[in-house]
Each structure stands twice: as structure tokens, then as C-alpha cells.
Protein backbone atom coordinates (compact mmCIF):
# COMPACT_ATOMS: atom_id res chain seq x y z
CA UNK A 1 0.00 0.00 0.00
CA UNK A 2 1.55 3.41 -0.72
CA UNK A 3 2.40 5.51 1.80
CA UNK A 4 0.04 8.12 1.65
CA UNK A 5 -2.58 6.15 -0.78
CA UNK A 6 -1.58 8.77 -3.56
CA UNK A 7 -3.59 8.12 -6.57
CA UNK A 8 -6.41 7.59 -4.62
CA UNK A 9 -6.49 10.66 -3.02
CA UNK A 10 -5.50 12.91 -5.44
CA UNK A 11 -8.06 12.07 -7.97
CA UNK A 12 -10.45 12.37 -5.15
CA UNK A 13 -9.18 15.86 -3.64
CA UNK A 14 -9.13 17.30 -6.90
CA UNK A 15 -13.45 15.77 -7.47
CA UNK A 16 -14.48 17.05 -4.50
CA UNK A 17 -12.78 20.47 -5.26
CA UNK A 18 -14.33 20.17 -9.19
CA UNK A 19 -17.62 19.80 -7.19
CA UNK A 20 -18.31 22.36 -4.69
CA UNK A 21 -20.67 25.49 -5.65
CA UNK A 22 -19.73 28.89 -6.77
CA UNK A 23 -16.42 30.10 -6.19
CA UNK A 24 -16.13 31.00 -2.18
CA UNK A 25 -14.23 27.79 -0.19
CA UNK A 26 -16.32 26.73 1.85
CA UNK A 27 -14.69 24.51 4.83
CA UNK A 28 -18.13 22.55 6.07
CA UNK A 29 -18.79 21.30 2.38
CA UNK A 30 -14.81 20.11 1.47
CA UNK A 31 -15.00 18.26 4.88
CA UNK A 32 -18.56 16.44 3.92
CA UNK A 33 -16.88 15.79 0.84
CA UNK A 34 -14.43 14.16 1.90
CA UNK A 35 -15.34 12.38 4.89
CA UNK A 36 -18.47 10.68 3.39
CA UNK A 37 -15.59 8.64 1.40
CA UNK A 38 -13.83 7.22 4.56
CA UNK A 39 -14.31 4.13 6.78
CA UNK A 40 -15.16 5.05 10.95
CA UNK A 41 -11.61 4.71 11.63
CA UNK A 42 -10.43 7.08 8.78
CA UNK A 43 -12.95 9.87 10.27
CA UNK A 44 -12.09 9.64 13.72
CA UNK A 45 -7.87 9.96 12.58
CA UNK A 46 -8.92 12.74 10.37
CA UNK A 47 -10.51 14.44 13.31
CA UNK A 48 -7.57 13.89 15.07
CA UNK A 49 -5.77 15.68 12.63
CA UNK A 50 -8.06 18.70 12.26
CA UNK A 51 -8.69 19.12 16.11
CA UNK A 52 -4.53 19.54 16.57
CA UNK A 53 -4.53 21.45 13.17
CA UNK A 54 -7.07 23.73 14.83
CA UNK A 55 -4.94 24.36 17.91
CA UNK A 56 -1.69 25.51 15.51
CA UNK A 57 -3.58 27.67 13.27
CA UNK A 58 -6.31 29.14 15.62
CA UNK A 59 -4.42 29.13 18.63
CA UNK A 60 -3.09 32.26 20.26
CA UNK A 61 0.55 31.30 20.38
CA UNK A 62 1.00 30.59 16.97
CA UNK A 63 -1.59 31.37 14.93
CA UNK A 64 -0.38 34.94 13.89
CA UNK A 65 3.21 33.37 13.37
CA UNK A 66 1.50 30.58 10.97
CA UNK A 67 -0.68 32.69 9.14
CA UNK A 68 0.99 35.96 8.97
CA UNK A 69 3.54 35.28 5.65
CA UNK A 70 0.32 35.08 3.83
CA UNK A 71 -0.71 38.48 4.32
CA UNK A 72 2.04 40.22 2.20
CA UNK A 73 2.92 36.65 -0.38
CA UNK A 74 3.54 37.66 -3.84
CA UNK A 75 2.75 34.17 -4.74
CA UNK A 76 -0.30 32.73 -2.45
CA UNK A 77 -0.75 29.77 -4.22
CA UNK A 78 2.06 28.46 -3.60
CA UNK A 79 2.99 30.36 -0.16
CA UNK A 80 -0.69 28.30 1.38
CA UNK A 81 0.08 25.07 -0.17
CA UNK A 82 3.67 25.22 1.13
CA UNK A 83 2.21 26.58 4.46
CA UNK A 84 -0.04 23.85 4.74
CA UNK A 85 2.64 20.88 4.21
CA UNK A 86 4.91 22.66 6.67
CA UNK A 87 1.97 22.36 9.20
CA UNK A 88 1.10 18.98 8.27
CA UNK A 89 4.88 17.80 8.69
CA UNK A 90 4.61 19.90 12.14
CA UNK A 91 2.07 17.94 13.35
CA UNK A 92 3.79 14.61 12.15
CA UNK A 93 6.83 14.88 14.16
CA UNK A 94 5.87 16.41 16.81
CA UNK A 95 3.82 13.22 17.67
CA UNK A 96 7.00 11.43 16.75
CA UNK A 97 4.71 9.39 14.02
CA UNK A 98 6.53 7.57 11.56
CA UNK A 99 3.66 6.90 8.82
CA UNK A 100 5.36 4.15 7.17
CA UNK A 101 4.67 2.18 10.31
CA UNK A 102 1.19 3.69 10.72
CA UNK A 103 -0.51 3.27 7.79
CA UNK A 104 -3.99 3.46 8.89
CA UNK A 105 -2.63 7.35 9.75
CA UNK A 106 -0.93 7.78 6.17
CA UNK A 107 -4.33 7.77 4.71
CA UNK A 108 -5.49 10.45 5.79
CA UNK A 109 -2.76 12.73 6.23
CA UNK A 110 -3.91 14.54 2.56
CA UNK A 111 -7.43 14.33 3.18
CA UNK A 112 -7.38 16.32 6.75
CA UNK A 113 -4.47 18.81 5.46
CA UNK A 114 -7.23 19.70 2.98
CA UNK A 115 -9.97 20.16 5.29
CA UNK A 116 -7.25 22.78 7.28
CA UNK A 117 -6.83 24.17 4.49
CA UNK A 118 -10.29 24.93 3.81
CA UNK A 119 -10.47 26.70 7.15
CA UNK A 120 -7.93 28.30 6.77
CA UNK A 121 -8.85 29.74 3.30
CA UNK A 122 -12.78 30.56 4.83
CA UNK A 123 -11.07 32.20 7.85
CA UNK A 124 -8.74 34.65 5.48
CA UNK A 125 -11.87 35.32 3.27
CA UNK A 126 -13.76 36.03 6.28
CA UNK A 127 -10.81 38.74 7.47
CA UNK A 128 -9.98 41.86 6.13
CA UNK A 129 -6.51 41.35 6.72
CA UNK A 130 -5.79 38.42 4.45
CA UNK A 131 -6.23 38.38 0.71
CA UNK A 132 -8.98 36.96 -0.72
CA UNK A 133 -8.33 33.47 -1.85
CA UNK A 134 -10.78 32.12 -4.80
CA UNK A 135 -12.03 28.05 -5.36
CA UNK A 136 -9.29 28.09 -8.19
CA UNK A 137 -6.75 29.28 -5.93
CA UNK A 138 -7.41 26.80 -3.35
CA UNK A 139 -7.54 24.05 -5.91
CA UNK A 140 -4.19 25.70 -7.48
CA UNK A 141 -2.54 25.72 -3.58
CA UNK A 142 -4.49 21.99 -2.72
CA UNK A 143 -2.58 20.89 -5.68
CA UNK A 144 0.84 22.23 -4.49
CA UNK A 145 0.42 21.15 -1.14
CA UNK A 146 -0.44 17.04 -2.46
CA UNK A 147 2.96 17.02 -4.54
CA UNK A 148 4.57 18.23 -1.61
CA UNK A 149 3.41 15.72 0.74
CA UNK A 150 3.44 13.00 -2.03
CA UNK A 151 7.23 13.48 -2.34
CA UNK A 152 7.50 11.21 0.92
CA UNK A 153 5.38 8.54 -0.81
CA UNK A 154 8.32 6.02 -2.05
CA UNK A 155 5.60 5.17 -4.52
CA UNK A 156 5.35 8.36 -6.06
CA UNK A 157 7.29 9.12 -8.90
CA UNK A 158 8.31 12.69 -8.99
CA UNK A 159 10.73 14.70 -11.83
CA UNK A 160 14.48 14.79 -10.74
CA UNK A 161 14.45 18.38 -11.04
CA UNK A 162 11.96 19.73 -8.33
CA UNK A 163 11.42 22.89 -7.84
CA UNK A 164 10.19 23.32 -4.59
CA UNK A 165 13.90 21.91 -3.21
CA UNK A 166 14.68 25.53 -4.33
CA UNK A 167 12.21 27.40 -2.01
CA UNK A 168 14.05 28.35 1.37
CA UNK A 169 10.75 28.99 3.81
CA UNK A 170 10.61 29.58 7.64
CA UNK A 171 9.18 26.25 8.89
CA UNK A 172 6.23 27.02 11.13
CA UNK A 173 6.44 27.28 14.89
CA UNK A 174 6.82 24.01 17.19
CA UNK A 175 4.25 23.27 19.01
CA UNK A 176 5.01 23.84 22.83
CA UNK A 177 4.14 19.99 24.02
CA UNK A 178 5.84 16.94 22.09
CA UNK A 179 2.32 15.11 23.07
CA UNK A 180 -0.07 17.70 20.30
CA UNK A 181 -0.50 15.09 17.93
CA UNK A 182 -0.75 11.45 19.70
CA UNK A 183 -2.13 10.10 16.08
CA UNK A 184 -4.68 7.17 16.01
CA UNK A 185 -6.62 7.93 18.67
């Protein structure tokens, strides 16, 4: 089984973004989306995920250092699909979770890093001091951030020139306790 299920759930990512209405992200309908496709199990990891996702980006200790190089990005499409993979890989080793050994956990790794993403994007488009970002953008960034976290797939086949081993970006903040992600339950 690959390591993060990547054809799978990049086909499926990129249908349920196809999918939603009009062009506003919304965070409720990318979560239904995607959660009516997974086993109990796969839910209750994913929620896992979102709940300690929801504590980096909302929280008041590191929320403005997370979010704030989006406010001035030249290139925000890239700058929130990076951000999100650098919060994703946060969360991964700061529960000291090795997803080649957990791969009940590898499943849904892409799946909740889009739903964070999605409230992320609502809660920018919602604030006055974030730029707007569109359904296209968030598809554009959803796409950036997948490639980024399919790079650890050994399954994945991926061009030997890569151009995101070129981009030199803060990694987010560490959480304060090793224990914020105890993944799979």
C-alpha cells in the first residue's frame, strides 16, 4: 500500500474540489466531501488531525506566526500550499509518528491537510486582513500542497528536477508539548 494512498487521493481531492458550488471555499462542504468517502476509523484519525490542526492555526501562540507570511505573499498559491505541508509535517513529528509504520494514519494525512486548508482559506476570506483566496486558488494551492506531501510517498514518482527543493521557507512554529498530535486515537 503506498504511503500516503496517492492516486487515490489525489483524484479524489481534486473531485471534491471540481464539485463544490460557486467560487467561495467553503470549509463545512470540502469536509462532507471528503469524509463521506472514509471508513469510521479514517474519520475519527482525520478528526484527530483537524482538532490539533485547529490548535496551531487558531491558537493564540502561533496562529499569527502561521498565518501571517500570507498576508504580504507575492505568490499565495504556492505560499498556502507550502504553508499547509509545513503544518502537516509539524504535526507529524511532533507526535514522533513515523507513517510508514502507521498506515492506517498515512491515509489520511492529505485528506485532513485539505480540510485545514479549507479553514484556513474561509477564515482569510472572512478577514480583512488576508487576501482573498478564490475556489481556483485553493484548488491551485491543494494541488501544491499534495505534490509536496506525495514526495515522501516512495511510490510516487516525482521529476528529478523539483522545484520546490529551491524554495528556502521559515518552517512554522513548534508546538510547545511533544504530546499535540498522539495520532490514532
Amino acid at each position: 500500500m503506498p504511503l500516503l494512498q496517492s492516486a487515490d487521493q489525489q483524484s479524489e481531492v481534486a473531485e471534491v474540489i471540481e464539485q463544490l458550488p460557486g467560487n467561495k471555499v467553503n470549509a463545512d462542504q470540502i469536509s462532507s466531501a471528503i469524509m463521506q468517502n472514509m471508513d469510521e476509523q479514517q474519520q475519527q484519525n482525520t478528526q484527530h488531525f483537524i482538532s490539533a490542526g485547529k490548535d496551531l492555526l487558531f491558537g493564540e501562540g502561533t496562529h499569527y506566526q502561521i498565518m501571517d507570511s500570507l498576508k504580504n505573499s507575492t505568490d499565495l498559491v504556492q505560499d498556502f500550499g507550502f504553508g499547509a505541508y509545513q503544518l502537516m509535517m509539524t504535526m507529524i513529528q511532533s507526535g514522533g509518528l513515523s507513517v510508514q509504520d502507521r498506515p492506517d494514519v498515512g491515509a489520511v494525512i492529505i485528506p485532513a491537510g485539505v480540510i485545514l486548508m479549507g479553514l484556513a482559506a474561509e477564515f482569510m476570506n472572512e478577514s480583512e486582513e488576508f487576501p482573498d483566496i478564490t475556489l481556483d486558488q485553493f484548488g491551485d494551492s491543494v494541488e501544491a500542497f499534495t505534490y509536496m506531501m506525495l514526495k515522501h510517498d516512495p511510490e510516487f514518482s516525482q521529476s528529478p528536477e523539483d522545484p520546490q527543493e529551491d524554495i528556502q521557507q521559515p518552517m512554522p512554529p513548534q508546538p510547545t508539548s511533544g504530546a499535540l498530535l498522539n495520532a490514532g486515537g
